[in-house]
Protein backbone atom coordinates (compact mmCIF):
# COMPACT_ATOMS: atom_id res chain seq x y z
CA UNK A 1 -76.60 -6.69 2.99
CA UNK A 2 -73.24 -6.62 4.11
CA UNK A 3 -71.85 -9.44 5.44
CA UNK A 4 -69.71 -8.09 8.02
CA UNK A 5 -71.32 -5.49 9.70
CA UNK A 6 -74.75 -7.04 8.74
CA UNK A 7 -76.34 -4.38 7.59
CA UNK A 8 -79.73 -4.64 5.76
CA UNK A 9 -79.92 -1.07 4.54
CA UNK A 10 -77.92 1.55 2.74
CA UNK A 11 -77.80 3.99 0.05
CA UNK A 12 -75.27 4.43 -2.92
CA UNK A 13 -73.16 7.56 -3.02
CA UNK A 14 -71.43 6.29 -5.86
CA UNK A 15 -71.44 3.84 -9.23
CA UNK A 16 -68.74 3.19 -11.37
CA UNK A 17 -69.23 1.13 -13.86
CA UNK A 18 -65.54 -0.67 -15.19
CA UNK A 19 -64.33 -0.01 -18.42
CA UNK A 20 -65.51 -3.12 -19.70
CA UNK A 21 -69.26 -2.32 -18.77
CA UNK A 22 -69.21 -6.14 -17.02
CA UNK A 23 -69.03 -4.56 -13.08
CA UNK A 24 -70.39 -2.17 -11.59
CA UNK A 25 -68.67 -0.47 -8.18
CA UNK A 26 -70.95 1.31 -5.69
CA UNK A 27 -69.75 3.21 -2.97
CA UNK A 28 -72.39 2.81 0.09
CA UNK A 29 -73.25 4.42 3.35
CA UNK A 30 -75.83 2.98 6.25
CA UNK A 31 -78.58 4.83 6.82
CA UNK A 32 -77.53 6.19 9.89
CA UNK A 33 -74.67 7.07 8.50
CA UNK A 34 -72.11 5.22 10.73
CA UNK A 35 -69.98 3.29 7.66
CA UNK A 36 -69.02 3.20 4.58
CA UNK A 37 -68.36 0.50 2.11
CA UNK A 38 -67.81 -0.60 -1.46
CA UNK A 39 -69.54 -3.15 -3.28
CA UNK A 40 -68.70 -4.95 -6.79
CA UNK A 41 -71.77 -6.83 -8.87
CA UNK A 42 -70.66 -8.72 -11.38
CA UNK A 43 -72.76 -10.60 -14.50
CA UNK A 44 -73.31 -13.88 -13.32
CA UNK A 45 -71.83 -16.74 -15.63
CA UNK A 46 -71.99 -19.78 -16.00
CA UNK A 47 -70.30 -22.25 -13.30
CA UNK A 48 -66.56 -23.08 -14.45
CA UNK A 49 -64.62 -26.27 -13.37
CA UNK A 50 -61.20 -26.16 -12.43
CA UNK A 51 -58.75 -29.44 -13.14
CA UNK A 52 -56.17 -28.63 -10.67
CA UNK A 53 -52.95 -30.53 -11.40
CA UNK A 54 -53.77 -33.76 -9.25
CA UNK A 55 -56.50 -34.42 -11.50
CA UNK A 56 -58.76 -33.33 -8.79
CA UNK A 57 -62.02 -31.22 -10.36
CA UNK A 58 -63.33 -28.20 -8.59
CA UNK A 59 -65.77 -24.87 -9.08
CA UNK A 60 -63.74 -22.03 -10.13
CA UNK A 61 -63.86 -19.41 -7.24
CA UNK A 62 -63.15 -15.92 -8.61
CA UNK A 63 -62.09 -14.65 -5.02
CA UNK A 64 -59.26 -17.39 -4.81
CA UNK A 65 -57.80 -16.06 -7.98
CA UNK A 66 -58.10 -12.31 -6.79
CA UNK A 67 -56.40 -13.39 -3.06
CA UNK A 68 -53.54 -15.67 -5.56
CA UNK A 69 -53.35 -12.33 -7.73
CA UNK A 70 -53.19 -10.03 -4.79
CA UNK A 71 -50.51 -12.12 -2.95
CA UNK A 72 -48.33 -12.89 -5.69
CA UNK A 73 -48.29 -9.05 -7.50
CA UNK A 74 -47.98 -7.08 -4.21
CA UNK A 75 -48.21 -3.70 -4.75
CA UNK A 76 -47.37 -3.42 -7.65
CA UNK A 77 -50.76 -2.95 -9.40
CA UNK A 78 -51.96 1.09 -8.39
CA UNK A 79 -55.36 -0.01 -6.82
CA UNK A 80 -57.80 -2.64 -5.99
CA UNK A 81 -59.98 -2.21 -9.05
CA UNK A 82 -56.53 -2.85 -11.33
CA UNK A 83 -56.85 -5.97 -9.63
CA UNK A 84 -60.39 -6.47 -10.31
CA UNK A 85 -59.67 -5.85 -13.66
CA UNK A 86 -56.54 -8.28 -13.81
CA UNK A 87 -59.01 -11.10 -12.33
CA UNK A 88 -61.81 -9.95 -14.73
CA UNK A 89 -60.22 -9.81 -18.18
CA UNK A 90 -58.93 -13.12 -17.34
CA UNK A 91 -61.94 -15.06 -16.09
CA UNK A 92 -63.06 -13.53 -19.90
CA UNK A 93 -60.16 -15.62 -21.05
CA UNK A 94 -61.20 -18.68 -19.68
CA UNK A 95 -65.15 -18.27 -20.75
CA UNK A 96 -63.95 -17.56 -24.00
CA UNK A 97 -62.66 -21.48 -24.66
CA UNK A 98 -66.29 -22.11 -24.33
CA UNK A 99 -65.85 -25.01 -22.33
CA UNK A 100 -67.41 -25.81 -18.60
CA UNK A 101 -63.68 -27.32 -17.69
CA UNK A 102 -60.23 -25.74 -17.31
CA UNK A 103 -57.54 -26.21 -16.30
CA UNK A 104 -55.38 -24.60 -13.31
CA UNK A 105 -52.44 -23.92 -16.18
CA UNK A 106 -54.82 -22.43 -18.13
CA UNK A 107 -55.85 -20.17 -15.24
CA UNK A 108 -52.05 -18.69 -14.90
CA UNK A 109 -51.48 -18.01 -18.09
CA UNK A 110 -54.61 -15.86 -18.62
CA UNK A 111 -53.56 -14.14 -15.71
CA UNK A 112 -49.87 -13.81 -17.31
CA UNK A 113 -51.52 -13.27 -20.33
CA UNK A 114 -53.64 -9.89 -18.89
CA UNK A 115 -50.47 -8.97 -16.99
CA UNK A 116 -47.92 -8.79 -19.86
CA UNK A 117 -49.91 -5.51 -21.36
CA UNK A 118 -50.43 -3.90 -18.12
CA UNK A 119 -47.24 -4.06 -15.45
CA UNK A 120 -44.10 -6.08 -16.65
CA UNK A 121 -42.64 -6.35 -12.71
CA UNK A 122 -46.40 -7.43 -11.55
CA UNK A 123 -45.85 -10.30 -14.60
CA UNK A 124 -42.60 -11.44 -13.77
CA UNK A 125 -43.56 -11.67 -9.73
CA UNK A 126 -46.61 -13.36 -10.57
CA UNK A 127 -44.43 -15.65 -13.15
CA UNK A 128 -42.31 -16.53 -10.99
CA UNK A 129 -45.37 -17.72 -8.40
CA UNK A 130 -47.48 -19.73 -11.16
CA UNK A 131 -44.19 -21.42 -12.59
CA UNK A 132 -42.68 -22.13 -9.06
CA UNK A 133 -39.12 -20.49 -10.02
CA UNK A 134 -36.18 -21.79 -8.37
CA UNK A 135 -33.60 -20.26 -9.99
CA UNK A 136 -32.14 -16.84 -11.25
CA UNK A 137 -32.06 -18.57 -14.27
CA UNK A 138 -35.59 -18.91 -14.49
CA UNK A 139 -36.08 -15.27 -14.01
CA UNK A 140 -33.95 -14.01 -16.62
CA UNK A 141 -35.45 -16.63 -19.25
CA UNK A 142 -38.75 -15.15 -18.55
CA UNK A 143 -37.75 -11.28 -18.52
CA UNK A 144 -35.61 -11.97 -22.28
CA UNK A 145 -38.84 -13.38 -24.02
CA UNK A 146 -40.60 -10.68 -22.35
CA UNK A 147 -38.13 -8.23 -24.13
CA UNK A 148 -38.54 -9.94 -27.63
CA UNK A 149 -42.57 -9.86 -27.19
CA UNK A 150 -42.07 -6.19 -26.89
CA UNK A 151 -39.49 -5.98 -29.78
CA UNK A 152 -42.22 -7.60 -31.96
């Protein structure tokens, strides 16, 4: 069903599954033909925790980190599903540690970590969000170990 026009019944024009085989993306149509809309599924994991920097424990929400992605890139990822993917490869990041609790910091740099091989602008803007930079300086520290990564 979708949740905002809610709709109980539709048919798929179109499945893509991502490159990773862990979504699929369907491309839907009511049955009267009036909309159109996408839909993601996902493999259901395990519940993560979050320790956010207070201390504070919460349940990871995947959405948050695609709206923090989202607002902090821009446009500077092509599409939505680069996004997706961004969000995806790192919430495979933070299941990989194999433990139920992580850490916001942790969160960031999986995100930073996925960004660094895919858009080097989209890194340093979302960088510069997750580290809270203040200064030029801070942005031209970042960008010259970025350059010596790629060097390597």
């Amino acid at each position: 069903m979708n949740p905002k026009l809610k709709i109980k019944d539709s048919k798929v024009l179109e499945s893509r599954e991502s490159p990773d085989g862990t979504s699929v993306r369907r491309r839907r149509v009511t049955l009267d033909g009036k909309y159109r809309f996408t839909t993601y599924e996902r493999i259901e994991m395990p519940q993560l925790m979050v320790r956010k920097r207070s201390g504070a424990k919460e349940a990871f929400e995947r959405d948050k980190l695609v709206g923090a992605v989202r607002k902090s890139i821009g446009k500077f990822l092509n599409s939505e599903l680069e996004v997706e993917e961004v969000v995806q490869k790192a919430t495979e990041i933070l299941y990989s540690y194999g433990r139920e609790v992580v850490t916001s910091e942790e969160i960031g740099e999986a995100v930073l970590d996925v960004l660094a091989g895919m858009n080097e602008v989209a890194y340093i803007r979302y960088a510069s969000v997750f580290r809270k930079f203040k200064t030029l300086d801070e942005f031209e520290q970042i960008i010259r170990e970025q350059r010596k990564k790629e060097e390597r």
